[in-house]
Each structure stands twice: as C-alpha cells, then as structure tokens.
PDB file of N, CA and C in Angstrom:
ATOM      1  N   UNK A   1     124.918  25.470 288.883  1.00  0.00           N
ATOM      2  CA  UNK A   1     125.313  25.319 287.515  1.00  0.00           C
ATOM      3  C   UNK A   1     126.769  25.743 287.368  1.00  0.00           C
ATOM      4  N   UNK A   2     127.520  24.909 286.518  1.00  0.00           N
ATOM      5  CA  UNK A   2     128.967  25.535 286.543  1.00  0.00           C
ATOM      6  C   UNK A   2     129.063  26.343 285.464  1.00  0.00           C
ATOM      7  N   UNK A   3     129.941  27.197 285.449  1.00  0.00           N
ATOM      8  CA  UNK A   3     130.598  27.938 284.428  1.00  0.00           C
ATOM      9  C   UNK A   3     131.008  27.561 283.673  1.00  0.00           C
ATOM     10  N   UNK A   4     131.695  27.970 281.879  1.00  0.00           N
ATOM     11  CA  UNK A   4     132.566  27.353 281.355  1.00  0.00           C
ATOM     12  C   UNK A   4     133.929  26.893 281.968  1.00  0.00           C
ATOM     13  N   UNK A   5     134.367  28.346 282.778  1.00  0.00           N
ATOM     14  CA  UNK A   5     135.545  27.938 283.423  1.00  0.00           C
ATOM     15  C   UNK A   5     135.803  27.168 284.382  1.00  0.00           C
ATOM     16  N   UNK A   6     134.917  26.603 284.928  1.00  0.00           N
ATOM     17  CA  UNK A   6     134.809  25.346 286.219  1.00  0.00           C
ATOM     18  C   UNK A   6     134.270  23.981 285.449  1.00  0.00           C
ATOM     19  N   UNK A   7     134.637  23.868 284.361  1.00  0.00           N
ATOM     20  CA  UNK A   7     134.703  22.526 284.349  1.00  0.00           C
ATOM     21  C   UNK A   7     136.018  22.345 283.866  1.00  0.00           C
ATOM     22  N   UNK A   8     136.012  20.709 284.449  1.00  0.00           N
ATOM     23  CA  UNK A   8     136.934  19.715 284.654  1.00  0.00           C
ATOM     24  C   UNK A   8     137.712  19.660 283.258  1.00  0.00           C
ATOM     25  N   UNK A   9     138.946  20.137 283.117  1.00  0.00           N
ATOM     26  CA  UNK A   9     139.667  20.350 282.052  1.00  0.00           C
ATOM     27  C   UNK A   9     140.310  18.683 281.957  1.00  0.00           C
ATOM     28  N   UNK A  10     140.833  18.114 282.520  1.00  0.00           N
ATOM     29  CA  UNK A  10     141.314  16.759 282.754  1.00  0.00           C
ATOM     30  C   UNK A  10     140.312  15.644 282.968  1.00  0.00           C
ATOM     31  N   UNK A  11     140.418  14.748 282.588  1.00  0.00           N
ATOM     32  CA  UNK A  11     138.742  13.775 282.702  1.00  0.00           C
ATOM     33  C   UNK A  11     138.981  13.073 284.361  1.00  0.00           C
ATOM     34  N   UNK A  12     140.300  12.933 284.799  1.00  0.00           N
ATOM     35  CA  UNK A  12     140.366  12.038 285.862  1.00  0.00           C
ATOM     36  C   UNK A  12     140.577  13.079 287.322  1.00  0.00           C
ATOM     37  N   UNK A  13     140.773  14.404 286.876  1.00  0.00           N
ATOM     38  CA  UNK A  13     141.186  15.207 287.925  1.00  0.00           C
ATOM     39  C   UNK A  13     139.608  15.020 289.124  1.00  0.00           C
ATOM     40  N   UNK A  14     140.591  15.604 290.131  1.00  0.00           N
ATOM     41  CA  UNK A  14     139.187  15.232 291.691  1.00  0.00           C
ATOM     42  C   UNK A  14     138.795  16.607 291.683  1.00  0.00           C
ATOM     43  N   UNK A  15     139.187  18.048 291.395  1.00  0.00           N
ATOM     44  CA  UNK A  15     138.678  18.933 291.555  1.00  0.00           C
ATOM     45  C   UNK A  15     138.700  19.808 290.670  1.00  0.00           C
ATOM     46  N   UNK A  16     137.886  20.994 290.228  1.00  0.00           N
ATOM     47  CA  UNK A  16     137.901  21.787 289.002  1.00  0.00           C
ATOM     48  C   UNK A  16     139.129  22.768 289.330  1.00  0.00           C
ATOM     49  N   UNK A  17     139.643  22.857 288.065  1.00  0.00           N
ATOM     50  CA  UNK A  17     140.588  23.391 287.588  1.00  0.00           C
ATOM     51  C   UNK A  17     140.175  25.160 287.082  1.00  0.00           C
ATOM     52  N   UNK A  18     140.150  26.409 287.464  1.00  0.00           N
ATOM     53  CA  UNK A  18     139.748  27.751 286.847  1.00  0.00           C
ATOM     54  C   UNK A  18     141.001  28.094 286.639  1.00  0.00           C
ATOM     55  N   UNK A  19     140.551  28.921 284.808  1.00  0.00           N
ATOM     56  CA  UNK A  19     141.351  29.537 284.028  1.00  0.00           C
ATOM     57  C   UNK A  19     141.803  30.743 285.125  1.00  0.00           C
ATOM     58  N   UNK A  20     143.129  31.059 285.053  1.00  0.00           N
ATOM     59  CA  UNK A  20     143.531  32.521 285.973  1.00  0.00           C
ATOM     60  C   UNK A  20     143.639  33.432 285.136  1.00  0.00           C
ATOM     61  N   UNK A  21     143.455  34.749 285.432  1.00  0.00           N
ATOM     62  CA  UNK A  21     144.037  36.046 284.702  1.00  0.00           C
ATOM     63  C   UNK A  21     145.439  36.036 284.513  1.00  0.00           C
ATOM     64  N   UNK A  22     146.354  36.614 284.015  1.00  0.00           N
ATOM     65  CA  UNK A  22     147.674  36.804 283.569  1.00  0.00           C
ATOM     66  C   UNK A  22     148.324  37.009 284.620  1.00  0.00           C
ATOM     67  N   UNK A  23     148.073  37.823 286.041  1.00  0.00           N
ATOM     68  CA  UNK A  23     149.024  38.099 287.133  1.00  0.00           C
ATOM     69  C   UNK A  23     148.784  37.218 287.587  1.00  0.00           C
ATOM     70  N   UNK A  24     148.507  35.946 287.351  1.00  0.00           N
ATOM     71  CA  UNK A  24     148.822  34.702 288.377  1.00  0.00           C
ATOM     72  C   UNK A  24     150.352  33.819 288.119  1.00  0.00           C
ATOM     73  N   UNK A  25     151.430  34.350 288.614  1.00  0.00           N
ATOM     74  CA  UNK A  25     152.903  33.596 288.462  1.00  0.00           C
ATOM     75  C   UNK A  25     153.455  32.760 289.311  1.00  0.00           C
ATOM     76  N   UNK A  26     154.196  31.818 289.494  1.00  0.00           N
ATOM     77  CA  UNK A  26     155.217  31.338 290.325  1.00  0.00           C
ATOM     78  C   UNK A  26     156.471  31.347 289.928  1.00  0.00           C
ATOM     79  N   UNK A  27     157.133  31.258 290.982  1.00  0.00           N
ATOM     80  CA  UNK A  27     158.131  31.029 290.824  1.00  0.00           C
ATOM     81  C   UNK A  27     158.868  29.759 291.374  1.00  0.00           C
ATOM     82  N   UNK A  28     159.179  28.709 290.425  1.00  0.00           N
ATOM     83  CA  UNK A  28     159.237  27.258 290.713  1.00  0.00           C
ATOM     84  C   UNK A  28     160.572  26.834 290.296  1.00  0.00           C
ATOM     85  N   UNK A  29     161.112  25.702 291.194  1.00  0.00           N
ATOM     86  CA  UNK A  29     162.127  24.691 290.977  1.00  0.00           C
ATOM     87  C   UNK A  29     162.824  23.462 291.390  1.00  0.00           C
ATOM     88  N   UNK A  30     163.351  22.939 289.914  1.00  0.00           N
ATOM     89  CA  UNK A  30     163.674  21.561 290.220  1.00  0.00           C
ATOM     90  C   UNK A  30     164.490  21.182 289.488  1.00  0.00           C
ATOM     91  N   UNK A  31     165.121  20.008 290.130  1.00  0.00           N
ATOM     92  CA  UNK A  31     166.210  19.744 289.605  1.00  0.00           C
ATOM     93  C   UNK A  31     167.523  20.246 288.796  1.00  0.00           C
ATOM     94  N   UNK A  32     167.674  21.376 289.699  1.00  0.00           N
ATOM     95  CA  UNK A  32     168.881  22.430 289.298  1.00  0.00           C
ATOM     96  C   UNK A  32     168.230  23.820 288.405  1.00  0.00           C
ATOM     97  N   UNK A  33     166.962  23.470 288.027  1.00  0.00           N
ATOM     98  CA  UNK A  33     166.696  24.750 286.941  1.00  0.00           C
ATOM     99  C   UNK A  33     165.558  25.732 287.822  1.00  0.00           C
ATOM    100  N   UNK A  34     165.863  26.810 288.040  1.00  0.00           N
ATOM    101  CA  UNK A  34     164.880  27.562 288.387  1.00  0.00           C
ATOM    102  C   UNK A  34     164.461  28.717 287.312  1.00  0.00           C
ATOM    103  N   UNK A  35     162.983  29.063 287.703  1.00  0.00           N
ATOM    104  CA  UNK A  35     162.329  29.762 286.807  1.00  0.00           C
ATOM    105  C   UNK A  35     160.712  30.512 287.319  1.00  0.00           C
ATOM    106  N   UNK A  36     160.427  31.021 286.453  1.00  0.00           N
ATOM    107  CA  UNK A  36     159.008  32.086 286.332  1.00  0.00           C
ATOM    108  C   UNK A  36     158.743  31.702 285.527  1.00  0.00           C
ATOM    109  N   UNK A  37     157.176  31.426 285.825  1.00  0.00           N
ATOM    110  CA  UNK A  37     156.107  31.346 284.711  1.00  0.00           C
ATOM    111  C   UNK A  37     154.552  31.679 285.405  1.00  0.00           C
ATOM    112  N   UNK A  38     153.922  31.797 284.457  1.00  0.00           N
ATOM    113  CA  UNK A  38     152.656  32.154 284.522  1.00  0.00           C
ATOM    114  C   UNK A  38     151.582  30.994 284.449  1.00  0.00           C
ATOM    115  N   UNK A  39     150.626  31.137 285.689  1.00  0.00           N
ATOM    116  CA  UNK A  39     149.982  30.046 285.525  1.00  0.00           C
ATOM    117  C   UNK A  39     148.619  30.276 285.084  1.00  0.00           C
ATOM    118  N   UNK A  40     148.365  29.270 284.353  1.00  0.00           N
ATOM    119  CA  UNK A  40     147.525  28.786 283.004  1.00  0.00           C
ATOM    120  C   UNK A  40     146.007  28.467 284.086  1.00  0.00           C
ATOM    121  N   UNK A  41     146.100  27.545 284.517  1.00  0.00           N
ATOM    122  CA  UNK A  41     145.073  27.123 285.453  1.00  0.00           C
ATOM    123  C   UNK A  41     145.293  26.725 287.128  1.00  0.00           C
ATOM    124  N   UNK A  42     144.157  26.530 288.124  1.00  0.00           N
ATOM    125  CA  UNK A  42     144.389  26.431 288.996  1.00  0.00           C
ATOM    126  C   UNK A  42     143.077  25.909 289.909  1.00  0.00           C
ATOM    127  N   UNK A  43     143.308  24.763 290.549  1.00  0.00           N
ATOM    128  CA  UNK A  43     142.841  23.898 291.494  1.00  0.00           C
ATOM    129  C   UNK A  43     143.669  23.843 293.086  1.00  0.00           C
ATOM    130  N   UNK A  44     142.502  23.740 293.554  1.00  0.00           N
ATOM    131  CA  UNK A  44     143.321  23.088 295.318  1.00  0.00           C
ATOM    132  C   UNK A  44     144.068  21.945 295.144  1.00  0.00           C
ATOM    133  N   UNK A  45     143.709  21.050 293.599  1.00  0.00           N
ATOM    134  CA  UNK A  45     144.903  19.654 293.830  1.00  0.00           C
ATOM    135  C   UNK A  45     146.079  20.031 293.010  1.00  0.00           C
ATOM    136  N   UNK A  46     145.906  20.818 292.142  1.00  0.00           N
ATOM    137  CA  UNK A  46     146.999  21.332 291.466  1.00  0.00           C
ATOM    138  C   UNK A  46     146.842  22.422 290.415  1.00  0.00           C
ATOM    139  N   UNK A  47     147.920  22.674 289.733  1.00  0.00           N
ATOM    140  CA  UNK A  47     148.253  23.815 288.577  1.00  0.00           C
ATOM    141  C   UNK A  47     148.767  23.660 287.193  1.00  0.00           C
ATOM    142  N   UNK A  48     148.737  24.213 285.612  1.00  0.00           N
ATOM    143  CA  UNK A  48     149.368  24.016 284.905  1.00  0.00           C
ATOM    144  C   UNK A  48     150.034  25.784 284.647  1.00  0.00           C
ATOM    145  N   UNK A  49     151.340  24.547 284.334  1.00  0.00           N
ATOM    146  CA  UNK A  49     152.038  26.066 284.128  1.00  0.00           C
ATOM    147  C   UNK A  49     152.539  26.088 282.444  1.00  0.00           C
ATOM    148  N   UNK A  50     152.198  27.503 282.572  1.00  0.00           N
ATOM    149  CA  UNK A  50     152.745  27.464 280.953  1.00  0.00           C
ATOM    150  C   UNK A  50     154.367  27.906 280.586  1.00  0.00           C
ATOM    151  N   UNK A  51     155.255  26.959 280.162  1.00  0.00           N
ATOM    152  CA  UNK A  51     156.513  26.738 280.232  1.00  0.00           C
ATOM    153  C   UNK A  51     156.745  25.927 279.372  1.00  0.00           C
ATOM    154  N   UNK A  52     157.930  26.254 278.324  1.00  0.00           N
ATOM    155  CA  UNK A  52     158.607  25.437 277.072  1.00  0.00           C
ATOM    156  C   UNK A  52     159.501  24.649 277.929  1.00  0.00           C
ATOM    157  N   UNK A  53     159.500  24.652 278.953  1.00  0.00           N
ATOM    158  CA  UNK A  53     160.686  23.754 280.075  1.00  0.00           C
ATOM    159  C   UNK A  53     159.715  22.376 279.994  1.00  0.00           C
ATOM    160  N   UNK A  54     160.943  21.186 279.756  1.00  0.00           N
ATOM    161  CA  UNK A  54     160.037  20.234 279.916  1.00  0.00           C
ATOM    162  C   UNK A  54     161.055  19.363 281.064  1.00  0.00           C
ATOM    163  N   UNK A  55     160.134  18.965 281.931  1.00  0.00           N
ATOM    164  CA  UNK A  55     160.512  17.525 283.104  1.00  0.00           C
ATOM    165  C   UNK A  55     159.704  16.387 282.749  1.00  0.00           C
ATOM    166  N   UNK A  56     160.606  15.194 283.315  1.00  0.00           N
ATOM    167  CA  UNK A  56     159.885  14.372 283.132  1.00  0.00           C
ATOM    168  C   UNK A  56     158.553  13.973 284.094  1.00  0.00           C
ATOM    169  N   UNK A  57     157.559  13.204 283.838  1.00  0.00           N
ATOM    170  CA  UNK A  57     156.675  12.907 284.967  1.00  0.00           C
ATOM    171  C   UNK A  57     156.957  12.367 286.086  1.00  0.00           C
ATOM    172  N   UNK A  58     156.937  12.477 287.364  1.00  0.00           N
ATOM    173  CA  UNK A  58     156.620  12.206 288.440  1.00  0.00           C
ATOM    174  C   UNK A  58     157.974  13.260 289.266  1.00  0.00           C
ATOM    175  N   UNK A  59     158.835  14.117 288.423  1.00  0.00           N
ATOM    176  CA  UNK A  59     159.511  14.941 288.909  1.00  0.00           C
ATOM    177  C   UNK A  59     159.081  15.717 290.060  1.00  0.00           C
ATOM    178  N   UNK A  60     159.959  16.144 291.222  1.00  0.00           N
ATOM    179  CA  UNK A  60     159.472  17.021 292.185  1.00  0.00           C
ATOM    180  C   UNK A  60     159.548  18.732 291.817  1.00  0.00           C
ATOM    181  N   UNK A  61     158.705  19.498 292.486  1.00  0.00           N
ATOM    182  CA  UNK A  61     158.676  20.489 292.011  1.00  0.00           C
ATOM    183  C   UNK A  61     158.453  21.585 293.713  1.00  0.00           C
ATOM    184  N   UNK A  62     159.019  22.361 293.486  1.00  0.00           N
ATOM    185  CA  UNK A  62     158.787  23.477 294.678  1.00  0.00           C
ATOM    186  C   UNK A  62     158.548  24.772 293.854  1.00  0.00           C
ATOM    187  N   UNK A  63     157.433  25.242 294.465  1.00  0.00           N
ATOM    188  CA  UNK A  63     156.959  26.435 293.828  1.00  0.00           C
ATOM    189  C   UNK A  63     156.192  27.186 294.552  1.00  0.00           C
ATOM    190  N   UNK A  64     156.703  28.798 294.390  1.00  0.00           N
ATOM    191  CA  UNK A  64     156.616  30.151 295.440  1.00  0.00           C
ATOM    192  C   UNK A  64     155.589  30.689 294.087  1.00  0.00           C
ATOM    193  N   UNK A  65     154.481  30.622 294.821  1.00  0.00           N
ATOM    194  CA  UNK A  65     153.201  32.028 294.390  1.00  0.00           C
ATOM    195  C   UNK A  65     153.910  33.318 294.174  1.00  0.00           C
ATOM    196  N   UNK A  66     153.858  34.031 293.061  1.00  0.00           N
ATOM    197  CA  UNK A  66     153.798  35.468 293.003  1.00  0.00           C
ATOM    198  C   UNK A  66     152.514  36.555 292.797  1.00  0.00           C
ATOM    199  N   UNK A  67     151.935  36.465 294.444  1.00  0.00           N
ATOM    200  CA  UNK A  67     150.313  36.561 294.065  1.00  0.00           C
ATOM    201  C   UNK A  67     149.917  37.555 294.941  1.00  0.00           C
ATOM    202  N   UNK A  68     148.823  38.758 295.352  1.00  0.00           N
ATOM    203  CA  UNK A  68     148.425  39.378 296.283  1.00  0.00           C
ATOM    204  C   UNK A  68     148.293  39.113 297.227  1.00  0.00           C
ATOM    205  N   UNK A  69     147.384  37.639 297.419  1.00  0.00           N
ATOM    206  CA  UNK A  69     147.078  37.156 298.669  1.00  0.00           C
ATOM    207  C   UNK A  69     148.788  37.254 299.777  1.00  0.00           C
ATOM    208  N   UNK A  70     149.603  36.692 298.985  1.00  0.00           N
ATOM    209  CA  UNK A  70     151.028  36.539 299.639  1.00  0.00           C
ATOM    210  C   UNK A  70     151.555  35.758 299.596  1.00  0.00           C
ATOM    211  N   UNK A  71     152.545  34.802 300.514  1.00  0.00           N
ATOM    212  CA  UNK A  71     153.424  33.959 300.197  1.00  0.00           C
ATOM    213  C   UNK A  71     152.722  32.518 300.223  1.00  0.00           C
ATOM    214  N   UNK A  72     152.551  31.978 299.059  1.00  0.00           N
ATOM    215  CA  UNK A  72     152.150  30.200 299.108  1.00  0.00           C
ATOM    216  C   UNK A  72     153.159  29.603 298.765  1.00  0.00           C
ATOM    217  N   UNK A  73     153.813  29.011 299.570  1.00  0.00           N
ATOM    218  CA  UNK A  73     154.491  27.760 299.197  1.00  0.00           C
ATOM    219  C   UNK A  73     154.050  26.388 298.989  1.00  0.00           C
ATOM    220  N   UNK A  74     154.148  25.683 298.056  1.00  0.00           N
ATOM    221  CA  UNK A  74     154.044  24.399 297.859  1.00  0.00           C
ATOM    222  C   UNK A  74     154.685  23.305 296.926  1.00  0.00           C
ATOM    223  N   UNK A  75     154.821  21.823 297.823  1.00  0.00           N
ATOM    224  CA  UNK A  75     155.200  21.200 296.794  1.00  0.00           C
ATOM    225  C   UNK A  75     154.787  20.530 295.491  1.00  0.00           C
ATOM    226  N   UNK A  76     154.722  19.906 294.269  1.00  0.00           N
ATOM    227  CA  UNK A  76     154.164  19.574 293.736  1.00  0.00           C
ATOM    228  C   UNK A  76     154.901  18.360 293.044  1.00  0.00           C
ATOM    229  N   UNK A  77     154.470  17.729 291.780  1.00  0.00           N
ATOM    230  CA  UNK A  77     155.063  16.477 291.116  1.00  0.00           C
ATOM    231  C   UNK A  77     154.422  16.307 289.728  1.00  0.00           C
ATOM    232  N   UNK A  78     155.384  16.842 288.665  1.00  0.00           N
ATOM    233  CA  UNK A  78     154.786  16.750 287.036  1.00  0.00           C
ATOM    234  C   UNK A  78     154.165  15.520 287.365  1.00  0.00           C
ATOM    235  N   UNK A  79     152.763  16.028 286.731  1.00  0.00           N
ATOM    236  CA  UNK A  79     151.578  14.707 286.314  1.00  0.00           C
ATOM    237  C   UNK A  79     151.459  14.454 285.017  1.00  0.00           C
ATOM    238  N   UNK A  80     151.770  15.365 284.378  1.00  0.00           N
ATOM    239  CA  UNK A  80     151.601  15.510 282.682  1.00  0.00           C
ATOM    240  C   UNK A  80     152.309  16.666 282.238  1.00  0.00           C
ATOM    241  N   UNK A  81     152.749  16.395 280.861  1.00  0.00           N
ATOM    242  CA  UNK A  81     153.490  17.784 280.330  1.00  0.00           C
ATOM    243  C   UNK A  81     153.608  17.389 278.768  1.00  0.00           C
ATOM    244  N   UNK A  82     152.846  18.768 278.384  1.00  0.00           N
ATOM    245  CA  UNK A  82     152.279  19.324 276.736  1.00  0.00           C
ATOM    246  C   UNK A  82     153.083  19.874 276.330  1.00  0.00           C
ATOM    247  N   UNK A  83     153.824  19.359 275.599  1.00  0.00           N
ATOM    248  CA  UNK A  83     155.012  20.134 274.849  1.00  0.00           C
ATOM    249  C   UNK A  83     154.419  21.082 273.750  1.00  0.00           C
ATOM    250  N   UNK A  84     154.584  22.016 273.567  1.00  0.00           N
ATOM    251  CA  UNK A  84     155.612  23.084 273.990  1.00  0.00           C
ATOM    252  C   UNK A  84     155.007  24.275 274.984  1.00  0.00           C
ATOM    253  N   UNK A  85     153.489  23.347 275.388  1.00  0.00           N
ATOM    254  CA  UNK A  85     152.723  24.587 276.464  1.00  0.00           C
ATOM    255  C   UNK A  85     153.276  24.419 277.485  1.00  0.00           C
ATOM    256  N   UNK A  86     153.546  23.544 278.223  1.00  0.00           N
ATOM    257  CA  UNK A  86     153.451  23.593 279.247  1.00  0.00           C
ATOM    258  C   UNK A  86     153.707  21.853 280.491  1.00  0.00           C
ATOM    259  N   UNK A  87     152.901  22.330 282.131  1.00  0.00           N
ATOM    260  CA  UNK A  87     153.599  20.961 282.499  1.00  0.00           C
ATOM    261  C   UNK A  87     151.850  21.272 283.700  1.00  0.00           C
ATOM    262  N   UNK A  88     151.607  20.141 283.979  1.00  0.00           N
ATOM    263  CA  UNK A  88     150.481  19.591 284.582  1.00  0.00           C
ATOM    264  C   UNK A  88     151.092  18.993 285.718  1.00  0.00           C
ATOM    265  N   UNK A  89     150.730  19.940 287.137  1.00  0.00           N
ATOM    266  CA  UNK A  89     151.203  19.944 288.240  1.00  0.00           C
ATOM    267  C   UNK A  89     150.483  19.664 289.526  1.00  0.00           C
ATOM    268  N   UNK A  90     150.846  18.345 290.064  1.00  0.00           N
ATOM    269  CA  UNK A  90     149.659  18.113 291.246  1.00  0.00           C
ATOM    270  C   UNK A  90     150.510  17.868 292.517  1.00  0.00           C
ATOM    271  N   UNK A  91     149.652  18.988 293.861  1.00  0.00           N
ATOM    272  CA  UNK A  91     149.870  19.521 294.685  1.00  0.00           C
ATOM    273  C   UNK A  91     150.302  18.021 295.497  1.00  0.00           C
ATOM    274  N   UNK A  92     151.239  17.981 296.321  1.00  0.00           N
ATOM    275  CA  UNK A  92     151.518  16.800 297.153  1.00  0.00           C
ATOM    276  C   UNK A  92     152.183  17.878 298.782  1.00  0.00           C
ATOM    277  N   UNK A  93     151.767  19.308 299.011  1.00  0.00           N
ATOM    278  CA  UNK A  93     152.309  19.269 299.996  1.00  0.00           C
ATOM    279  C   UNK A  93     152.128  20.949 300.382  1.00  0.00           C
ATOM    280  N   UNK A  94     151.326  21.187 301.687  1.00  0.00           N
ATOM    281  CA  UNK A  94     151.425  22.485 302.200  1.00  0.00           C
ATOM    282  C   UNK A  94     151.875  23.341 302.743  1.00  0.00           C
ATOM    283  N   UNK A  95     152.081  24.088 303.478  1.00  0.00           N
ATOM    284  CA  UNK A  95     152.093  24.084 304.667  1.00  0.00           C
ATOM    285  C   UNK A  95     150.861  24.567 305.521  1.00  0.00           C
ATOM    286  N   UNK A  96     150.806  24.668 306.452  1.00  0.00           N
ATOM    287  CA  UNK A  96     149.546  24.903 307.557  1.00  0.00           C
ATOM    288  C   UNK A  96     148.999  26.425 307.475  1.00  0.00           C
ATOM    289  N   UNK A  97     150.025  27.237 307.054  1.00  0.00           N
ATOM    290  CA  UNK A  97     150.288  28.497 307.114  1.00  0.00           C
ATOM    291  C   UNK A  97     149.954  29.172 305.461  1.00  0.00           C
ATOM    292  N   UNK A  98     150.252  28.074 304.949  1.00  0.00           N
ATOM    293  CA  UNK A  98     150.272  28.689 303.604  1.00  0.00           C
ATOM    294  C   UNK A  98     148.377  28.597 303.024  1.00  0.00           C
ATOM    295  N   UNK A  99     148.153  27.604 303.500  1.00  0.00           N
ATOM    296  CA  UNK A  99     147.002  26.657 302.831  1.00  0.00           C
ATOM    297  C   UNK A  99     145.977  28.301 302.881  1.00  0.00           C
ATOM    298  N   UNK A 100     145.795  29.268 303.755  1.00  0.00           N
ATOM    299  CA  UNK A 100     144.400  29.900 303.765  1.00  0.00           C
ATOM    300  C   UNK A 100     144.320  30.633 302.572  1.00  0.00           C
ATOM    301  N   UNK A 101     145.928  31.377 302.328  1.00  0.00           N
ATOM    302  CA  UNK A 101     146.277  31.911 301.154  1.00  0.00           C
ATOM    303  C   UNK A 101     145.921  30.844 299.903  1.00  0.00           C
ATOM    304  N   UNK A 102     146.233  30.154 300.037  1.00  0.00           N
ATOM    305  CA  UNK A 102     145.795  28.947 298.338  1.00  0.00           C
ATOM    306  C   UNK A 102     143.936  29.218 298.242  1.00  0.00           C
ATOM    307  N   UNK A 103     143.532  28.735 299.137  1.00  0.00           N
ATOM    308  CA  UNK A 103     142.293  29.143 299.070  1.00  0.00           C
ATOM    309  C   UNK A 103     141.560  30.207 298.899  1.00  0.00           C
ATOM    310  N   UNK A 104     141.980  31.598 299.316  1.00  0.00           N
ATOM    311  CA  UNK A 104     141.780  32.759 299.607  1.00  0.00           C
ATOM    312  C   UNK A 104     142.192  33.031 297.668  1.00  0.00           C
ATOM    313  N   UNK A 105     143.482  32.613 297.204  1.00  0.00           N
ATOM    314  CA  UNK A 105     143.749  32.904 295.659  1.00  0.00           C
ATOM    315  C   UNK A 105     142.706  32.027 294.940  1.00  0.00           C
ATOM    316  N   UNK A 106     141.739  30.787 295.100  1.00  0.00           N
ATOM    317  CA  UNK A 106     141.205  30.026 294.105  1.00  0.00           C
ATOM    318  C   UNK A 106     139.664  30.799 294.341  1.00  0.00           C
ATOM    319  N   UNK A 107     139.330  31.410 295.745  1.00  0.00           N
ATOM    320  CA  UNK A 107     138.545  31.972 295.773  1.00  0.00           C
ATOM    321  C   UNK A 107     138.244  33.328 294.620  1.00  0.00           C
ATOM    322  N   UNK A 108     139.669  33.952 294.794  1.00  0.00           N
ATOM    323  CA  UNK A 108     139.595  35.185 294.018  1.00  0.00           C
ATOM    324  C   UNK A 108     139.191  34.888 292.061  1.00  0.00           C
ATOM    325  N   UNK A 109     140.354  33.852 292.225  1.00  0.00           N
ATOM    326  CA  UNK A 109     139.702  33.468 290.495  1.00  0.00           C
ATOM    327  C   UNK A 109     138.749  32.980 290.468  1.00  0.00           C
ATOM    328  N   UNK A 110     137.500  32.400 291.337  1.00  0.00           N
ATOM    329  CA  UNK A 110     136.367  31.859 291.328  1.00  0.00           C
ATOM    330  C   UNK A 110     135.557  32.850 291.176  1.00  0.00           C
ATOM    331  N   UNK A 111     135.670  34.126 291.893  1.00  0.00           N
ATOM    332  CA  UNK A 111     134.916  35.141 291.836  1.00  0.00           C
ATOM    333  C   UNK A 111     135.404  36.214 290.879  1.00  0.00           C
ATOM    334  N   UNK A 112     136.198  36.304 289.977  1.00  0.00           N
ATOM    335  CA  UNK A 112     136.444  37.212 288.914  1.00  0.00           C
ATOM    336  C   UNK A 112     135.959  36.137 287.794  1.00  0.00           C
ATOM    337  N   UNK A 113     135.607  34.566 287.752  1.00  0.00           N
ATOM    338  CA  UNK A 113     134.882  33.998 286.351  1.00  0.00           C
ATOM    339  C   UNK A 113     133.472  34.404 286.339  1.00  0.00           C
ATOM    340  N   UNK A 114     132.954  34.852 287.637  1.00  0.00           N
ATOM    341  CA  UNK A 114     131.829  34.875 287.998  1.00  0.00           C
ATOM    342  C   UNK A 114     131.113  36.023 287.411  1.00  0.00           C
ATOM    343  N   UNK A 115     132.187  37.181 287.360  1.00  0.00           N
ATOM    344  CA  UNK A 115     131.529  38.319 286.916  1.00  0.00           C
ATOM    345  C   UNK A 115     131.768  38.914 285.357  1.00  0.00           C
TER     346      UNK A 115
END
C-alpha cells in the first residue's frame, strides 16, 4: 500500500516522487547563474526544487547534493517550472560513484515517511 507521500505527484512521471524534510539542499547551476535551494521532492528520475529562479524548459542543469549521505553529483534538464515555486527537474546523468549515494538518500526519505 502506498503512502500519501509516494504517490505520483506528476500524472506522466515513471517513478514516485517523496516529499523531503527541509535539510535536503543542492547546490545547482546553469547557464551562468549559480545557486542553493532546497529540495521540495525527490525521485531516482528526478527532483523539484523550490526556487523563484526561473529557466526555460529543456535547460541543462548540474547539481551538487548538500546531504549526509555525501557527495551526489548529477546532471539534470528543466521539465517543468511553477512560477514562483519552483522548477521540475529530470535526472539525465550519473555518475557510477555517485548513484549508491542517490539511492542510499531516497532510501532515507522513504524511511522517515514511513514512520
């Protein structure tokens, strides 16, 4: 049975999306602007971040986890963006090294909705 927080916030997304606690940040950039923000939600295909910064869609995005697990790097590409919340971010890129940590963090918010 799913949780409230494991369902599919997006109707077309491939994987559930869980609400994070507040210490979930990155630190992301593109196209000349860098920044911090706090992320809103989080999937293995992607993230929304909550940010009055707006890009357009299909923009590239590089973005550094500020998270316990440790360093995740990944790339990503605005899929959507809610003015004035925020921007809807899907993952296009890992690394090999990074990936156990991504998992190891969706695990952790999987198991703090749980309790």
């Amino acid at each position: 049975m799913q949780t409230e927080q494991e369902r599919p916030i997006y109707g077309r997304r491939s994987s559930y999306r869980l609400e994070t606690p507040k210490d979930v940040w990155v630190y992301w950039r593109t196209g000349g602007i860098d920044d911090v923000s706090r992320v809103r939600d989080l999937s293995a295909g992607g993230l929304f971040l909550a940010t009055p910064t707006e890009r357009p869609e299909g923009t590239k995005v590089k973005i550094d986890f500020l998270v316990q697990e440790g360093r995740i790097r990944t790339e990503a590409v605005v899929r959507r963006k809610e003015s004035p919340n925020g921007l809807g971010l899907k993952f296009t890129a890992i690394t090999e090294e990074d990936c156990p940590r991504l998992v190891a963090l969706i695990d952790r918010m999987r198991d703090s909705s749980i309790s």
